[in-house]
Protein backbone atom coordinates (compact mmCIF):
# COMPACT_ATOMS: atom_id res chain seq x y z
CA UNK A 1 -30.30 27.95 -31.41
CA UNK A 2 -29.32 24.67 -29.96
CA UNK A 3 -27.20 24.73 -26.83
CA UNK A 4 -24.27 22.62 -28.76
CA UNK A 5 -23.91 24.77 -31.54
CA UNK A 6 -20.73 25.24 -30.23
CA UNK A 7 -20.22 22.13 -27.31
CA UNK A 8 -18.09 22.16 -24.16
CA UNK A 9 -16.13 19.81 -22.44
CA UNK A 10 -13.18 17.74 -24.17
CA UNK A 11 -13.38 17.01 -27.51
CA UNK A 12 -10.68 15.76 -30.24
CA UNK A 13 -9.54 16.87 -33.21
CA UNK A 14 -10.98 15.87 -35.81
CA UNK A 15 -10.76 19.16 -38.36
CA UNK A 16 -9.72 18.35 -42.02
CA UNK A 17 -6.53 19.44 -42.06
CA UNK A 18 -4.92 19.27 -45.78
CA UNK A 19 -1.98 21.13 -46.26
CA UNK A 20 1.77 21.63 -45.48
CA UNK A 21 2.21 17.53 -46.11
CA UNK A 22 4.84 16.17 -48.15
CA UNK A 23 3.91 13.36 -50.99
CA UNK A 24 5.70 10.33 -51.78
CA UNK A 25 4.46 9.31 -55.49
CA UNK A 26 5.10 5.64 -56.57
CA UNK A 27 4.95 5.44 -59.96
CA UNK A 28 4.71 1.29 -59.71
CA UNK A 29 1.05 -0.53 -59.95
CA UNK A 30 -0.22 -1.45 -55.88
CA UNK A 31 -1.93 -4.55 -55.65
CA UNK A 32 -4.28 -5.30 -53.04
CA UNK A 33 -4.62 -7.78 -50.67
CA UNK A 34 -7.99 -9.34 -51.67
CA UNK A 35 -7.78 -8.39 -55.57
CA UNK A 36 -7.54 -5.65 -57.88
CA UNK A 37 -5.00 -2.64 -58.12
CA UNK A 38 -4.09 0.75 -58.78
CA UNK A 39 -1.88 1.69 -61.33
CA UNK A 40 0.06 4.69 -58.98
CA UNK A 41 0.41 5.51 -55.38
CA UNK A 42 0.58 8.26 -53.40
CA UNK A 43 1.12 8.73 -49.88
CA UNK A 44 1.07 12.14 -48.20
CA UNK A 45 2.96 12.66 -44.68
CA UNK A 46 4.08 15.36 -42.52
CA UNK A 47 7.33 15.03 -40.11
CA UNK A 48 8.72 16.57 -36.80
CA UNK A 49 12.20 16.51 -35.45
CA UNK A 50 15.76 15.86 -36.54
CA UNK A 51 16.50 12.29 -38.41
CA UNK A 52 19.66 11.05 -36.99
CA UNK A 53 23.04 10.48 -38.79
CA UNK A 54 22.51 6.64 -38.47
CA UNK A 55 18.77 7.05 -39.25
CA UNK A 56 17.72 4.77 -36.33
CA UNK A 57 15.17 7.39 -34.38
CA UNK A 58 12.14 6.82 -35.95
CA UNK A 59 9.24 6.39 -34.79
CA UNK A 60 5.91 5.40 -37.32
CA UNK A 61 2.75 6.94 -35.88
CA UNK A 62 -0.48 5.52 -37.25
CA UNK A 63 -3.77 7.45 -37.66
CA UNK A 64 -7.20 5.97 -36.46
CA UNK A 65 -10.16 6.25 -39.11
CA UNK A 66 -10.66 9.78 -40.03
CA UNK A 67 -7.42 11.13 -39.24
CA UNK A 68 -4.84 12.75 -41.59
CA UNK A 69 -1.22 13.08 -41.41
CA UNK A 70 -1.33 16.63 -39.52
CA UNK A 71 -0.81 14.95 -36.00
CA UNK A 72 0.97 18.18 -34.85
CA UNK A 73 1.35 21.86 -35.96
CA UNK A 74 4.66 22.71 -37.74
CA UNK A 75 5.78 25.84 -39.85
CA UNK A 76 4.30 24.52 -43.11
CA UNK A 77 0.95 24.42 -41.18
CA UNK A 78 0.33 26.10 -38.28
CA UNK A 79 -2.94 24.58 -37.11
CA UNK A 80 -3.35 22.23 -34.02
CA UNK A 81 -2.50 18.33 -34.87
CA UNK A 82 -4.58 15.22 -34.00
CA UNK A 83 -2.33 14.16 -31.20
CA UNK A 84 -0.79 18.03 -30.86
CA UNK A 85 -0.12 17.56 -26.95
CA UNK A 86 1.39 14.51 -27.24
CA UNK A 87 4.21 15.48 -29.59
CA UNK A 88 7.20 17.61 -29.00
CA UNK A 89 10.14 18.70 -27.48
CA UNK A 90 10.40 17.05 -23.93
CA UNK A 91 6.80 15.64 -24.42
CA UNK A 92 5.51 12.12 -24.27
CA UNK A 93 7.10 11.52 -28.45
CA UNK A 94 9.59 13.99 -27.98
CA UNK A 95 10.90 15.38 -30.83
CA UNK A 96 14.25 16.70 -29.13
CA UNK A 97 15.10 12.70 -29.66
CA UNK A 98 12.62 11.04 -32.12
CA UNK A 99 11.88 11.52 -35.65
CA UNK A 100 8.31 11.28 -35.79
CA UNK A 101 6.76 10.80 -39.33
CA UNK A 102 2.67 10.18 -39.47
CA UNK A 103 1.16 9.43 -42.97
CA UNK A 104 -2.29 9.74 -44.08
CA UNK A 105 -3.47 5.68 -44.83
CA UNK A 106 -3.75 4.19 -48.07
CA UNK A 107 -7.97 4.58 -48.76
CA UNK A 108 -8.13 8.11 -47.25
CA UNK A 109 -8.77 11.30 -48.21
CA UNK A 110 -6.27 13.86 -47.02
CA UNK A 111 -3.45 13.16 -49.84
CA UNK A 112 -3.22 9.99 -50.12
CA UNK A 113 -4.45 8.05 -52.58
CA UNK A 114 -8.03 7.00 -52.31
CA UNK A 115 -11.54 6.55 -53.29
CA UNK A 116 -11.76 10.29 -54.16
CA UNK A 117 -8.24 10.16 -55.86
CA UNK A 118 -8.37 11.03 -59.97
CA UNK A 119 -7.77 7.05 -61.23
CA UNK A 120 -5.71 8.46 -64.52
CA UNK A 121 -7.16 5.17 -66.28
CA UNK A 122 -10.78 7.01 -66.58
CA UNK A 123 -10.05 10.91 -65.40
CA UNK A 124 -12.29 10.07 -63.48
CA UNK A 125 -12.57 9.26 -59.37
CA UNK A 126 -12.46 6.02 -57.90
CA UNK A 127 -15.17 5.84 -56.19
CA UNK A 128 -16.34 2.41 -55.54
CA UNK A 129 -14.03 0.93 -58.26
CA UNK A 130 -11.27 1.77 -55.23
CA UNK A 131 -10.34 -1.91 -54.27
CA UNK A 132 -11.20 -3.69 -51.35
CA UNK A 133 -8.53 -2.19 -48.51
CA UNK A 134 -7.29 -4.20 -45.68
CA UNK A 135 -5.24 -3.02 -43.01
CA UNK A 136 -2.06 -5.01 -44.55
CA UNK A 137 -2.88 -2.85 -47.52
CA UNK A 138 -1.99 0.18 -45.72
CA UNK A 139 1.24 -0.84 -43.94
CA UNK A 140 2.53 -2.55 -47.04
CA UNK A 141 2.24 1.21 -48.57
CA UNK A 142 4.25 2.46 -45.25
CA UNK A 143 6.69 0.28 -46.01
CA UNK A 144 6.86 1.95 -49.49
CA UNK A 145 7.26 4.95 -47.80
CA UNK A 146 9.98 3.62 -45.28
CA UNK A 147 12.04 2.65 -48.28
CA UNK A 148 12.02 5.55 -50.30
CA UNK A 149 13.19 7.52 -47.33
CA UNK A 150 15.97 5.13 -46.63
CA UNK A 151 14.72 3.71 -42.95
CA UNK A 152 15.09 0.07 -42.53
CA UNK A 153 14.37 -0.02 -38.87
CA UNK A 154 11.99 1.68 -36.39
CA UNK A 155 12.62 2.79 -32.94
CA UNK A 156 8.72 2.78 -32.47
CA UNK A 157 6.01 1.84 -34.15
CA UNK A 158 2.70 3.71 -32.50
CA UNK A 159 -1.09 4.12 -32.97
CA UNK A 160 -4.51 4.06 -31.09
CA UNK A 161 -7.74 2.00 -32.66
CA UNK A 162 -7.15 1.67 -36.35
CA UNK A 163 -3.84 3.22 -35.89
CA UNK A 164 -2.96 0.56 -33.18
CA UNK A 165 -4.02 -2.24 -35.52
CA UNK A 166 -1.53 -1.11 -37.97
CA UNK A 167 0.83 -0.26 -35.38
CA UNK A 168 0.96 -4.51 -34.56
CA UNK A 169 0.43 -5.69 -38.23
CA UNK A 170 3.44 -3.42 -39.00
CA UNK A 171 5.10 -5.41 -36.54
CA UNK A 172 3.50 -8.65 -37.36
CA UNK A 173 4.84 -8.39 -41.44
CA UNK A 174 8.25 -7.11 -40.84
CA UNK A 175 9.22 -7.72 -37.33
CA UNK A 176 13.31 -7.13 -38.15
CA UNK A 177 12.11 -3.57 -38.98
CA UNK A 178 10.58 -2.71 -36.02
CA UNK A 179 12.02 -2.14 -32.43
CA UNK A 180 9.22 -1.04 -29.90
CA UNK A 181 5.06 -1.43 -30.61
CA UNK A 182 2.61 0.60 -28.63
CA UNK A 183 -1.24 -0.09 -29.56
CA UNK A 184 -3.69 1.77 -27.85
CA UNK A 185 -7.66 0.90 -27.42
CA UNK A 186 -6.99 -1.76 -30.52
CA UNK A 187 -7.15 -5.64 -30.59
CA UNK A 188 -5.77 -8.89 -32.07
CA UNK A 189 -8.41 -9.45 -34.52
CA UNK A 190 -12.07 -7.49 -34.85
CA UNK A 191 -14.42 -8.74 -32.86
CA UNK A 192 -18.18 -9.11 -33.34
CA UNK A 193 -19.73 -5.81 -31.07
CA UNK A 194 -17.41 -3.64 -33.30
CA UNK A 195 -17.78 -5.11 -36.74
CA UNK A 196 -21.63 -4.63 -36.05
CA UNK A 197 -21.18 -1.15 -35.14
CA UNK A 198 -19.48 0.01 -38.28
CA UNK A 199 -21.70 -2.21 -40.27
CA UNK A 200 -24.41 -0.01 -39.01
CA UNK A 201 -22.86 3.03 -39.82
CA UNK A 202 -22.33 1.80 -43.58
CA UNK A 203 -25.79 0.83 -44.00
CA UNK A 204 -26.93 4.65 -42.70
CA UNK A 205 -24.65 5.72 -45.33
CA UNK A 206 -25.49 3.55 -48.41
CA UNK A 207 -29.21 3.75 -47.50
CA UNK A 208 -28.84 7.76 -48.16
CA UNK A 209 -29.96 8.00 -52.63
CA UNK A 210 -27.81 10.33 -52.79
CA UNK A 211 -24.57 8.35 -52.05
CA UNK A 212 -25.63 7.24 -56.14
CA UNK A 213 -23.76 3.79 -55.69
CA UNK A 214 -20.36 5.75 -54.80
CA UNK A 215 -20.60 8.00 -57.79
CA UNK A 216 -21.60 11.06 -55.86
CA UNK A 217 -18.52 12.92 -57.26
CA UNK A 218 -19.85 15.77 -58.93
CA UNK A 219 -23.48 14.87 -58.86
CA UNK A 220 -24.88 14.77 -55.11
CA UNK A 221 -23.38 13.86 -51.68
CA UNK A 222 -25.42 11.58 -49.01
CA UNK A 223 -25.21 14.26 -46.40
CA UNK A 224 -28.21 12.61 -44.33
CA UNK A 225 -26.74 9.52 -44.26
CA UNK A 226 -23.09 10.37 -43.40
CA UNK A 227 -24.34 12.36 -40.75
CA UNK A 228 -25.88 9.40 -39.34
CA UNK A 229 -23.15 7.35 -39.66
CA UNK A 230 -21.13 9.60 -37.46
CA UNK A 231 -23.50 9.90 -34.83
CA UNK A 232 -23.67 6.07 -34.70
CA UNK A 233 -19.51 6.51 -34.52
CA UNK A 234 -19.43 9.22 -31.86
CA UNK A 235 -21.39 6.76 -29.61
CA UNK A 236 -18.78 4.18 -29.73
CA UNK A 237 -16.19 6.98 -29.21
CA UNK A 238 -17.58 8.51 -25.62
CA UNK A 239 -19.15 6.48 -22.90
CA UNK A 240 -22.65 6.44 -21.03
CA UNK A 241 -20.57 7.80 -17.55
CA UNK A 242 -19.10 10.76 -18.78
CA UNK A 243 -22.18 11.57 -20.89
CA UNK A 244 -24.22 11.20 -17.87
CA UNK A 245 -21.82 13.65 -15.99
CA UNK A 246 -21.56 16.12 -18.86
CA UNK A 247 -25.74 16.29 -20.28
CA UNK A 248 -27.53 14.02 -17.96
CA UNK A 249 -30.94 14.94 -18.90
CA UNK A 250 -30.90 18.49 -19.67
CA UNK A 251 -33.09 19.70 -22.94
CA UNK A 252 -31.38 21.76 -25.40
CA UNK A 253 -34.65 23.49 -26.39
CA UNK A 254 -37.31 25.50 -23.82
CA UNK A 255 -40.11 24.05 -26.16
CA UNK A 256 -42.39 21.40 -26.36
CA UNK A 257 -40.76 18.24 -27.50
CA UNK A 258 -39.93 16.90 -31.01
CA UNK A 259 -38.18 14.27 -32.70
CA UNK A 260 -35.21 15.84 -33.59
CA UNK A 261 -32.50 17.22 -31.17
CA UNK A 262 -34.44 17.87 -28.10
CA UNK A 263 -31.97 16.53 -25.11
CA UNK A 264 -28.61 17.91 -25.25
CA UNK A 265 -26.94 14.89 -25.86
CA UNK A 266 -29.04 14.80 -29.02
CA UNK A 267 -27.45 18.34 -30.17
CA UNK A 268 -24.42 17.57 -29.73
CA UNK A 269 -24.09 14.06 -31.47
CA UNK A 270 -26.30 16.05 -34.55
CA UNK A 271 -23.18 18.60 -34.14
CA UNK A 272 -20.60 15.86 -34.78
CA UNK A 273 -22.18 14.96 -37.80
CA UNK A 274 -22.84 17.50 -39.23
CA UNK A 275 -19.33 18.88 -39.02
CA UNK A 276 -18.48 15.72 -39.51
CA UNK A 277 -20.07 15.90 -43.32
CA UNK A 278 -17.62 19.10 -44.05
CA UNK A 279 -14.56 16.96 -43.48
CA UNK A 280 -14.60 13.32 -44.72
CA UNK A 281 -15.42 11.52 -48.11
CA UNK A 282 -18.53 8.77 -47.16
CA UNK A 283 -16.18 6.35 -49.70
CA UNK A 284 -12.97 6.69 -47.89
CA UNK A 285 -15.71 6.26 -44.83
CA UNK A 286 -16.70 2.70 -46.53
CA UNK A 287 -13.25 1.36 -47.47
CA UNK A 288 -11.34 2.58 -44.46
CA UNK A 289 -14.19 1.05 -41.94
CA UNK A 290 -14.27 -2.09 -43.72
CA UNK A 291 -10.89 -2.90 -43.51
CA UNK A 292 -10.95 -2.51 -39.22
CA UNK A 293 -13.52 -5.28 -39.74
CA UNK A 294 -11.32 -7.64 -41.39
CA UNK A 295 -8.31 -6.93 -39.27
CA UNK A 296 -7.33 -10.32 -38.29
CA UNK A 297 -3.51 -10.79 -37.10
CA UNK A 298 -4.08 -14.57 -37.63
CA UNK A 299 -4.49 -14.03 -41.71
CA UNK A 300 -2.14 -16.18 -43.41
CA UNK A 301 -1.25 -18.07 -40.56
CA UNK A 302 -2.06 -21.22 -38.70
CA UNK A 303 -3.85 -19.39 -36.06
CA UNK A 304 -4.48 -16.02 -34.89
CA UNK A 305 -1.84 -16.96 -31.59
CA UNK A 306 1.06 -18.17 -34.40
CA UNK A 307 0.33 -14.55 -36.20
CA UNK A 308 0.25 -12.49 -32.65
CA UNK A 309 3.52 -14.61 -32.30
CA UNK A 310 5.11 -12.51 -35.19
CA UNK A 311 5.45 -9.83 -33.05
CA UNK A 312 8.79 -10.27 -31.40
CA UNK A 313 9.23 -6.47 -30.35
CA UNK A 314 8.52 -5.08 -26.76
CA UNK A 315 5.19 -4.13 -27.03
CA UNK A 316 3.26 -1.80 -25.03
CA UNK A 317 -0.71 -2.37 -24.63
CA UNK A 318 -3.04 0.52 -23.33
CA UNK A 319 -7.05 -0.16 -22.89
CA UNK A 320 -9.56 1.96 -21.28
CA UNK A 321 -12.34 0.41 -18.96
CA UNK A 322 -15.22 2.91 -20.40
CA UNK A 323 -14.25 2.16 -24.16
CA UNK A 324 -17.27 -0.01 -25.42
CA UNK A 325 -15.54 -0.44 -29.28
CA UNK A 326 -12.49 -2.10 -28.42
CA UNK A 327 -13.47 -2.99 -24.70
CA UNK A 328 -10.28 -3.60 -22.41
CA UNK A 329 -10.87 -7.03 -22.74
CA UNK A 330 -9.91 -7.15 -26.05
CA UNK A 331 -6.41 -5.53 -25.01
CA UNK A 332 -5.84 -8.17 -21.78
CA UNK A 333 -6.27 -10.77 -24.32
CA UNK A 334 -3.70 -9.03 -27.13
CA UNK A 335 -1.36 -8.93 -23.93
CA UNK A 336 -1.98 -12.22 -22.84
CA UNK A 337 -1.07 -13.82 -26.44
CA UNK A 338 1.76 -11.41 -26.50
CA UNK A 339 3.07 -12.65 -23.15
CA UNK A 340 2.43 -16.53 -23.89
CA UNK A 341 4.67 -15.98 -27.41
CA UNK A 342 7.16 -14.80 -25.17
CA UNK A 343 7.07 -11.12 -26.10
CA UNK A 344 8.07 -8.48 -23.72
CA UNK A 345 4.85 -7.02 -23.24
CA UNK A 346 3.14 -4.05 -20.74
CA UNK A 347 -0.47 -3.96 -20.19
CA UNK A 348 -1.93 -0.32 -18.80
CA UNK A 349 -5.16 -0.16 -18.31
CA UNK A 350 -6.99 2.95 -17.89
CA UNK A 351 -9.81 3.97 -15.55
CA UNK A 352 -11.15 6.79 -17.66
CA UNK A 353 -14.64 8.36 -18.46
CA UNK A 354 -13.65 9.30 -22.22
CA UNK A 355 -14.51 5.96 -23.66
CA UNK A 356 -12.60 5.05 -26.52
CA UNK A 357 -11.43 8.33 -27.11
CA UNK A 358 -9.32 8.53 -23.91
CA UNK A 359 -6.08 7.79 -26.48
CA UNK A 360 -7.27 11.98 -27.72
CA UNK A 361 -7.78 13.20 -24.41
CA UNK A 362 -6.27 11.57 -21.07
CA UNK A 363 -2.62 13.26 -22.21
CA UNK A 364 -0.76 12.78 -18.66
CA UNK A 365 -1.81 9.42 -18.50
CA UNK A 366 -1.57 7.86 -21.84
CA UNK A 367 1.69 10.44 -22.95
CA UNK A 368 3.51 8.96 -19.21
CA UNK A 369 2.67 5.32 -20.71
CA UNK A 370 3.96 5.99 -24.15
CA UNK A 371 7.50 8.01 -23.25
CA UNK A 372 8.54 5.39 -20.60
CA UNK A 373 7.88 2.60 -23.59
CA UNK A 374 9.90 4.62 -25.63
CA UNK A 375 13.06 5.34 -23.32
CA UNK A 376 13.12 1.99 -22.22
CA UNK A 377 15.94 0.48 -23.15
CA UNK A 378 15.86 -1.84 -26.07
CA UNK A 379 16.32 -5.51 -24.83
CA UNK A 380 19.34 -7.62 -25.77
C-alpha cells in the first residue's frame, strides 16, 4: 500500500459536496458570449448570515475551477466548506456582519447548469453541445441571480484564481453594483505559462477513448485521462519548495523501481487524481478551463488598461511568491493598472510555500488581508 493512500500535510478541500444548496431556475433562454444558448438556467447557491433590512451587506464570493457553492458548513449540510475557516462569525468574512452568498458557476457540475445538465431540447445531456463559456458568461448569470434576490449593490465582491477573475470582471461589467473587489492569485488577462498548462491538461483528457467525443454519459468515462489532467493541475497548485520540504526524495515503495508511483511525490499526485475522478465531470473540466484561458479584462474595449479602468471600486490584490500559475507578477501588474486608472488599490504579497493554493491554506494571513479590505471604510 502506497504511503499516500491517505497523505499528510495541508491539503484543500476539494470533496464534491452537492447538497443543502438552494436553486434559482430562470425560465428565459441564456445566450453566450461567443455563440449559441441554452434554453433555461439554473444556478445553485448556498448562503450564511443575516441579509440586512436595506439589503446592502453582501458580499459575492466566487469559486475557483472545481469548486461548488458549499464554501462553508451550515444546518442544511453539515460538512466542511471550501473556504470553511475563512467564513463566520468574527472571522475574516464574518457572518455576524456580512451576508455571504457563493454560487456554483455557470458550466459546472454541482447544480448549476452545465455540460452534464439534462438539455430538455434532446432529454438528453449536454455534453459537448454545452456552448463555449467565458468568464463574462458566468457573472452575467450572477447577475441573474443578484436580481432575482433583489440586491443591486455589493459590499464585496471576492474570489481566488478563477474566482478572482470573476471577482474583477464582476466589477469590470457593472461597476455601480459593486463596492469593494478582492482577487486573490488571479490576473488581468491569461497569460501564456497558464493557458499552456490547462491546454495540457485538456489534451490528457480528450486523448483518453473513452471521453467518446464528450458523450461519455451513460456509455464510458475517461478515467485515465482525467486523472492525468489533475495531476498536471495539482502541479500548478503546490510549489517545488514545499514539496521538497514535505517528500524530498523519499520512495513510497521498499521495492525495486517501476514506472508508476515509486517516489512519494508520485503517490500522492496519483492520489489527487484519482479522487479527483470521483468528484468532477471531465466536460465541466473542458468548458470551465477554457474559459480561464480566454479571460481577458480588455474584451470589448480599446485596450486591456481602458477595461482594467472599469474597475472603479477599492480593490484589494493578494499574490503569492511560490504560485507558478498566476505568478505574483501577474498580480503587481493587475495593481499597477489598477493604481494608474486611479483606483484605490492594495497589493499583499505573500511569502508562502503553498504555491497557488496558499488562498486554501495560509488562513491568518490571507483571512487578516481580506477582513481589513472589508471593514475599511468605503471611500467618498
Amino acid at each position: 500500500m502506497s504511503r499516500h493512500d491517505q497523505p499528510t500535510g495541508p491539503e484543500p478541500a476539494y470533496a464534491r459536496i452537492v447538497s443543502g444548496y438552494e436553486v434559482f431556475d430562470s425560465p428565459q433562454p441564456f445566450a453566450f458570449e461567443w455563440g449559441g444558448s441554452i434554453p433555461e438556467l439554473r444556478i445553485a447557491y448556498e448562503t450564511w448570515g443575516r441579509l440586512s433590512e436595506a439589503r446592502d451587506n453582501v458580499v459575492l464570493l466566487h469559486t475557483g475551477l472545481s469548486a461548488s457553492s458549499h464554501a462553508k458548513s451550515h444546518p442544511k449540510n453539515q460538512q466542511p466548506g471550501w473556504w470553511e475557516s475563512f467564513i463566520g462569525d468574527g472571522k475574516a468574512i464574518d457572518t455576524s456582519r456580512w451576508f455571504v452568498i457563493c454560487t456554483n458557476i455557470l458550466g459546472g457540475c454541482y447544480g448549476t447548469t452545465g455540460p452534464s445538465s439534462i438539455d430538455p431540447r434532446s432529454g438528453l445531456p449536454y455534453g459537448p453541445d454545452f456552448p463555449m463559456l467565458t468568464v463574462k458568461d458566468m457573472v452575467r448569470a450572477q447577475l441573474l441571480l443578484l436580481d432575482h434576490l433583489d440586491i443591486r449593490r455589493l459590499h464585496a465582491s471576492i474570489g481566488s484564481s478563477l474566482g478572482g477573475m470573476q471577482s474583477l470582471t464582476i466589477a469590470a461589467l457593472a461597476p455601480e453594483r459593486v463596492a469593494r473587489v478582492v482577487s486573490i492569485s488571479a490576473c488581468a488577462a491569461s497569460h501564456p505559462q497558464g493557458i499552456a498548462l490547462r491546454f495540457v491538461q485538456r489534451e490528457a483528457l480528450m486523448a483518453d477513448p473513452a471521453w467518446a467525443q464528450g458523450r461519455y454519459h451513460g456509455v464510458s468515462f475517461p478515467r485515465t485521462g482525467m486523472r492525468v489532467a489533475r495531476e498536471i493541475g495539482t502541479i500548478t497548485y503546490r510549489s517545488g519548495p514545499e514539496w521538497e520540504e514535505r517528500f524530498g526524495r523519499r520512495r513510497a515503495t521498499d521495492g525495486p523501481p517501476t514506472f508508476h508511483a515509486d517516489f512519494e511525490v508520485e503517490s500522492y499526485l496519483a492520489y489527487q487524481g484519482e479522487k479527483f475522478c470521483e468528484q468532477y465531470d471531465p466536460n465541466s473540466y473542458l468548458h470551465v478551463s477554457k474559459a480561464m484561458d480566454l479571460f481577458d479584462l480588455g474584451d470589448g474595449f480599446p485596450s486591456l488598461e481602458d477595461g482594467v479602468a472599469r474597475i472603479v471600486a477599492p480593490t484589494l490584490v493578494i499574490g503569492v511568491t511560490s504560485d507558478i500559475l498566476f505568478p505574483s507578477w501577474q498580480q503587481r501588474e493587475l495593481a499597477q493598472m489598477l493604481a494608474a486608472a486611479g483606483t484605490p488599490v492594495t497589493h499583499v504579497e505573500l511569502d508562502s510555500s503553498y504555491g497557488h493554493d496558499t488562498f486554501l491554506i495560509e488562513v491568518d494571513r490571507v483571512g487578516d488581508a481580506v477582513k481589513r479590505h472589508l471593514d475599511a471604510p468605503a471611500c467618498s
